[in-house]
Protein backbone atom coordinates (compact mmCIF):
# COMPACT_ATOMS: atom_id res chain seq x y z
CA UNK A 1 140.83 174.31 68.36
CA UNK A 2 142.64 172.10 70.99
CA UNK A 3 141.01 170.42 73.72
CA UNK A 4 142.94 172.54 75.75
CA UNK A 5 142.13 175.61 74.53
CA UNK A 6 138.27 175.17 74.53
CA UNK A 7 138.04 172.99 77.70
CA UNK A 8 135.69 170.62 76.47
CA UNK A 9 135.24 167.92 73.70
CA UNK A 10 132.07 168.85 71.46
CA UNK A 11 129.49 166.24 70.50
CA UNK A 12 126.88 166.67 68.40
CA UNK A 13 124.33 164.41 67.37
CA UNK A 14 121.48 165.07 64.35
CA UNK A 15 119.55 163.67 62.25
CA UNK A 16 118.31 164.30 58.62
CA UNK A 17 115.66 163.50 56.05
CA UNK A 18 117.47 161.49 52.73
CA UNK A 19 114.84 162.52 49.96
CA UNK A 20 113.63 160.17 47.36
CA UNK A 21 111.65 160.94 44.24
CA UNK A 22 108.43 159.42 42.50
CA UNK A 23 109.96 156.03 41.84
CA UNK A 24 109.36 153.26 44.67
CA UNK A 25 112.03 152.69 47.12
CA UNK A 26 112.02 150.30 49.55
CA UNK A 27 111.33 150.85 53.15
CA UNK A 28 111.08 155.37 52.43
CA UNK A 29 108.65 156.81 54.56
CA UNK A 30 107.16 160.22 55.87
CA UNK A 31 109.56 162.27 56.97
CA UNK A 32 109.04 165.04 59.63
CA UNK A 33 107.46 167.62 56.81
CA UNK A 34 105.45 164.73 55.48
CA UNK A 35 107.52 163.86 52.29
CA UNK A 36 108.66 160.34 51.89
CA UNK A 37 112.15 159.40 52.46
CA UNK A 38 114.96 157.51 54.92
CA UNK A 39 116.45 158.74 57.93
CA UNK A 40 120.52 159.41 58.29
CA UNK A 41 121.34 159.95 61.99
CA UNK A 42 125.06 160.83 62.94
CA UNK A 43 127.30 162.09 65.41
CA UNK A 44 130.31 164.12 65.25
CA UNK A 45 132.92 164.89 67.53
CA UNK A 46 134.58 167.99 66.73
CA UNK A 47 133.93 167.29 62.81
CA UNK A 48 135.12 164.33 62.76
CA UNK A 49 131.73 162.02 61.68
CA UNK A 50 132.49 158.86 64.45
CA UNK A 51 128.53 157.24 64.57
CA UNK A 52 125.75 156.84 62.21
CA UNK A 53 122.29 154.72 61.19
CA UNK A 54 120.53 154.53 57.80
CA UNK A 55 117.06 154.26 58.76
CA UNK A 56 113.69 153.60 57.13
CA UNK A 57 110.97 156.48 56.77
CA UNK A 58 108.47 157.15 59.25
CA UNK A 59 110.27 155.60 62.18
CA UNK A 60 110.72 158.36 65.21
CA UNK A 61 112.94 161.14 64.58
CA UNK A 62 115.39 160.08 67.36
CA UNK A 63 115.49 156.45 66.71
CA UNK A 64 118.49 154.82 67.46
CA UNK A 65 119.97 157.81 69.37
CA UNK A 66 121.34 155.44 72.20
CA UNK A 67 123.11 153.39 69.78
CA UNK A 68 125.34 155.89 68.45
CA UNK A 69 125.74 157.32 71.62
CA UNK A 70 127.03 154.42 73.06
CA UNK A 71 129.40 154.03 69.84
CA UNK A 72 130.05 157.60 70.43
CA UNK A 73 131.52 156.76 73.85
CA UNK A 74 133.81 153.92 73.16
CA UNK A 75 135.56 156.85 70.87
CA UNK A 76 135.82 159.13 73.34
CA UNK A 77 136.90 156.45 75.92
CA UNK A 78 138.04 158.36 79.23
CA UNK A 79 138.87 161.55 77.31
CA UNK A 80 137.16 164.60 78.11
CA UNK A 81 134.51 166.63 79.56
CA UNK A 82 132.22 166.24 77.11
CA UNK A 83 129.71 168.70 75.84
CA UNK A 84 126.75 167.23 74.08
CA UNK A 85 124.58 169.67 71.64
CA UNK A 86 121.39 168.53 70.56
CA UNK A 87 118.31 169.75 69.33
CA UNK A 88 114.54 169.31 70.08
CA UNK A 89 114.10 166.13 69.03
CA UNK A 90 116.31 164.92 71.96
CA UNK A 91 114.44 167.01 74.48
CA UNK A 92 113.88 163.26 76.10
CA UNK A 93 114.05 162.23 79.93
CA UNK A 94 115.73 159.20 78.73
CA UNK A 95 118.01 160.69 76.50
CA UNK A 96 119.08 163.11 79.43
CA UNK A 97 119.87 160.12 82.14
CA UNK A 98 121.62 158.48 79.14
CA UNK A 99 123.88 161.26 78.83
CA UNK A 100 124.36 161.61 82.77
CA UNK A 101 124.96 158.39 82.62
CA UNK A 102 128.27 158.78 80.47
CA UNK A 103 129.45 161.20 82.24
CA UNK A 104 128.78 164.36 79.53
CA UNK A 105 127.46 167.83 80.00
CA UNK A 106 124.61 168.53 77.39
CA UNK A 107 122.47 171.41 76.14
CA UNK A 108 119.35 170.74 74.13
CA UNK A 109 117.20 173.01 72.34
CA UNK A 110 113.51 173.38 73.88
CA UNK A 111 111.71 175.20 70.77
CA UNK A 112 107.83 173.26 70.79
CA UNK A 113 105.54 175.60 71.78
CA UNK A 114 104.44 173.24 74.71
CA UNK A 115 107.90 172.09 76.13
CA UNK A 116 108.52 175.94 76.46
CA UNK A 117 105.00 177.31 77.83
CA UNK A 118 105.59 176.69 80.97
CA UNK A 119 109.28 177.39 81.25
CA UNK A 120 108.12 181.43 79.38
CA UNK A 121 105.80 181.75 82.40
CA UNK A 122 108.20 182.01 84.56
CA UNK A 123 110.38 184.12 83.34
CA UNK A 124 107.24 186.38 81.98
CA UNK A 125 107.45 187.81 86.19
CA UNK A 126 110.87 188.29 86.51
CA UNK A 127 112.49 191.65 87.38
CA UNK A 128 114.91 193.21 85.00
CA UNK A 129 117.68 192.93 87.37
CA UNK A 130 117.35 188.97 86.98
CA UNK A 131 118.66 189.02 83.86
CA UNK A 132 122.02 188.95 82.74
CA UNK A 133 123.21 191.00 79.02
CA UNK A 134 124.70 188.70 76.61
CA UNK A 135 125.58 191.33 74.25
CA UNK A 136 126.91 194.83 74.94
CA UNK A 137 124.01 196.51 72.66
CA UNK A 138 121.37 195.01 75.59
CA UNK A 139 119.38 193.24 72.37
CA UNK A 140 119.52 190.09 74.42
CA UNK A 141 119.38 188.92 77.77
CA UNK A 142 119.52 185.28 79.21
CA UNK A 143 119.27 183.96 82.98
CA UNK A 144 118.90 180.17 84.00
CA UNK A 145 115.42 178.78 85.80
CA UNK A 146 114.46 175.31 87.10
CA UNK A 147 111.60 173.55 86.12
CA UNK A 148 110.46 169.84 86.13
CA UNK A 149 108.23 168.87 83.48
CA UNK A 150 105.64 166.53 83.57
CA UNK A 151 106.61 162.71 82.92
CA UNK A 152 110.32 163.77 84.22
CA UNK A 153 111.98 162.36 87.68
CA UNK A 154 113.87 165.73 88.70
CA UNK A 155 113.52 168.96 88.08
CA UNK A 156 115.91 170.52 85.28
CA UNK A 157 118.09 173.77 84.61
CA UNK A 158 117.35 175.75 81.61
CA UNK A 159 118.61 178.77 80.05
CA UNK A 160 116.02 181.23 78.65
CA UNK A 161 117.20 184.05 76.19
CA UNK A 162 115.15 187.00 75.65
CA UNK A 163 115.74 188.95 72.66
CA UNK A 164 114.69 191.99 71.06
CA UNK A 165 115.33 191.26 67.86
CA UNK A 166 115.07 188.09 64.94
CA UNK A 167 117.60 188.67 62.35
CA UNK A 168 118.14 192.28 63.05
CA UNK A 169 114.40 193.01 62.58
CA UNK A 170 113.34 194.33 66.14
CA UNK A 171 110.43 192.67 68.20
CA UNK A 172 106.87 194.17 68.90
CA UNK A 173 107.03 191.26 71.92
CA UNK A 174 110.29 189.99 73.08
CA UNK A 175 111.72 186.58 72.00
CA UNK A 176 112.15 183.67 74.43
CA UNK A 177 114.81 181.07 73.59
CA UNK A 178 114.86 178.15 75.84
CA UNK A 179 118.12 175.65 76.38
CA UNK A 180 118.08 172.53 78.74
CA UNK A 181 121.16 172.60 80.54
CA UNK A 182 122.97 170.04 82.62
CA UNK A 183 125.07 173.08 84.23
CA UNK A 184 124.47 175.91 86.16
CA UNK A 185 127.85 176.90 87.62
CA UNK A 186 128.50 177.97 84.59
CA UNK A 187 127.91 181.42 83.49
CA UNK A 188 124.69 181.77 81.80
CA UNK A 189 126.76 183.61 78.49
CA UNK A 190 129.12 180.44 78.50
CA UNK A 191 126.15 178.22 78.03
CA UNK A 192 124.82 180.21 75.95
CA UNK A 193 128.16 180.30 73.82
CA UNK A 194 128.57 176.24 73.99
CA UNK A 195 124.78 175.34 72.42
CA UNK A 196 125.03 177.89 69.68
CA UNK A 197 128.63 176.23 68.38
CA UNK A 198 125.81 173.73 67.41
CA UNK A 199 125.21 176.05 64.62
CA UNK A 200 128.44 175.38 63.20
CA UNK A 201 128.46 171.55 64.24
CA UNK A 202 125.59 171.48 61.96
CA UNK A 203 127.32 172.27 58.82
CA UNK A 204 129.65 168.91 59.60
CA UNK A 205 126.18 167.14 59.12
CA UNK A 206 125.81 169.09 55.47
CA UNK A 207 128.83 169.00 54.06
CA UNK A 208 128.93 165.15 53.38
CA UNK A 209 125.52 165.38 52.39
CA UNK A 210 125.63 168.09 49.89
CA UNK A 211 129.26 167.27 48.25
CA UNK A 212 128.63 163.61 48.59
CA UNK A 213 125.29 163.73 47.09
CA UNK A 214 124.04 161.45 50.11
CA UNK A 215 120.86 163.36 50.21
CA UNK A 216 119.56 161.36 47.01
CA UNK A 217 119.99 157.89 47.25
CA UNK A 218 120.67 156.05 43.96
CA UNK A 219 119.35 152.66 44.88
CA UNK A 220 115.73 151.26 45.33
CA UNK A 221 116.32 148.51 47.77
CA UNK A 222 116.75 149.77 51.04
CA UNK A 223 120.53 147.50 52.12
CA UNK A 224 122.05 148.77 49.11
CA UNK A 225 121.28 152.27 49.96
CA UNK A 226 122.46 151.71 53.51
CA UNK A 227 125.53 150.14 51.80
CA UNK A 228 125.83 153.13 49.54
């Protein structure tokens, strides 16, 4: 899809766990689920793969994320607007005055229990009428709020989706889905619509991987991976 068509360039940065197996390889490390391994972080714009790192294991999930941001930008240039998708990992004040920074609109997933606690007990007391239907069945609903969490200089806009349902299989309790935003002038669908492209910006990420094989390194010394 042309620029002009969507309105906006997509970004999205991610990273991912490189396995490794028995055998000792140099610099691996626990990954997020524990198992040893090396870190790939990239970005894409569009799916065109413009930024990455080769990390070691057990290093933070985000590391490096300003990096390939900043590589990310000299792409870009003074094209644009940008929209930045990113996940939880991200959910950073620095990452967010980084991005403001460039100039780029962002959304970032909020799914830890505590990030989201607070930003649920809000919406817990709203009225029906304060949320808006994303779907003509009424299975979800979504409506922005403003919070500023602890540690952060400004309070922050975020889109919370309540749904009925989890893959079709309908809710004793409703669902809450929480997005930091960097817009609110936006309708709250359009959001909505922008972060969850980030579902398909994901399979940019697994593609190389999976047909490339890049998710077993062949090499036991960490440069040679890298260089790999």
């Amino acid at each position: 899809m042309k620029l002009s068509d969507r309105g906006y360039i997509p970004v999205f940065m991610d990273g991912s766990g490189i396995e490794v197996y028995g055998e000792y390889f140099e610099k691996s490390g626990p990954l997020y689920n524990g198992e040893k391994g090396f870190w790939l972080h990239g970005v894409f714009v569009g799916s065109l793969w413009v930024a990455q790192r080769f990390l070691p294991g057990g290093v933070d999930v985000a590391e490096g994320w300003r990096e390939v941001l900043d590589e990310t930008a000299e792409v870009i240039r003074d094209r644009g607007p940008v929209w930045v998708c990113l996940d939880n990992a991200y959910y950073r004040w620095e990452v967010v005055k980084h991005l403001r920074k460039l100039g780029w609109d962002f959304s970032i997933s909020v799914t830890k229990p505590r990030n989201k606690r607070s930003i649920v007990e809000i919406v817990e007391v709203l009225s029906e009428e304060d949320w808006k239907p994303l779907r003509g069945d009424n299975t979800e609903h979504a409506t922005y709020v403003y919070y500023q969490s602890s540690g952060w200089e400004e309070e922050q806009v975020y889109v919370v989706i309540w749904s009925q349902y989890e893959d079709q299989q309908g809710l004793l309790f409703p669902g809450y889905t929480v997005i930091l935003s960097s817009r609110d002038d936006l309708p709250v669908e359009e959001v909505v619509r922008r972060h969850r492209r980030k579902q398909v910006l994901e399979n940019a990420l697994k593609g190389p991987l999976i047909h490339l094989d890049l998710h077993h390194p062949p090499c036991q010394r960490f440069e040679a991976n890298r260089a790999f």
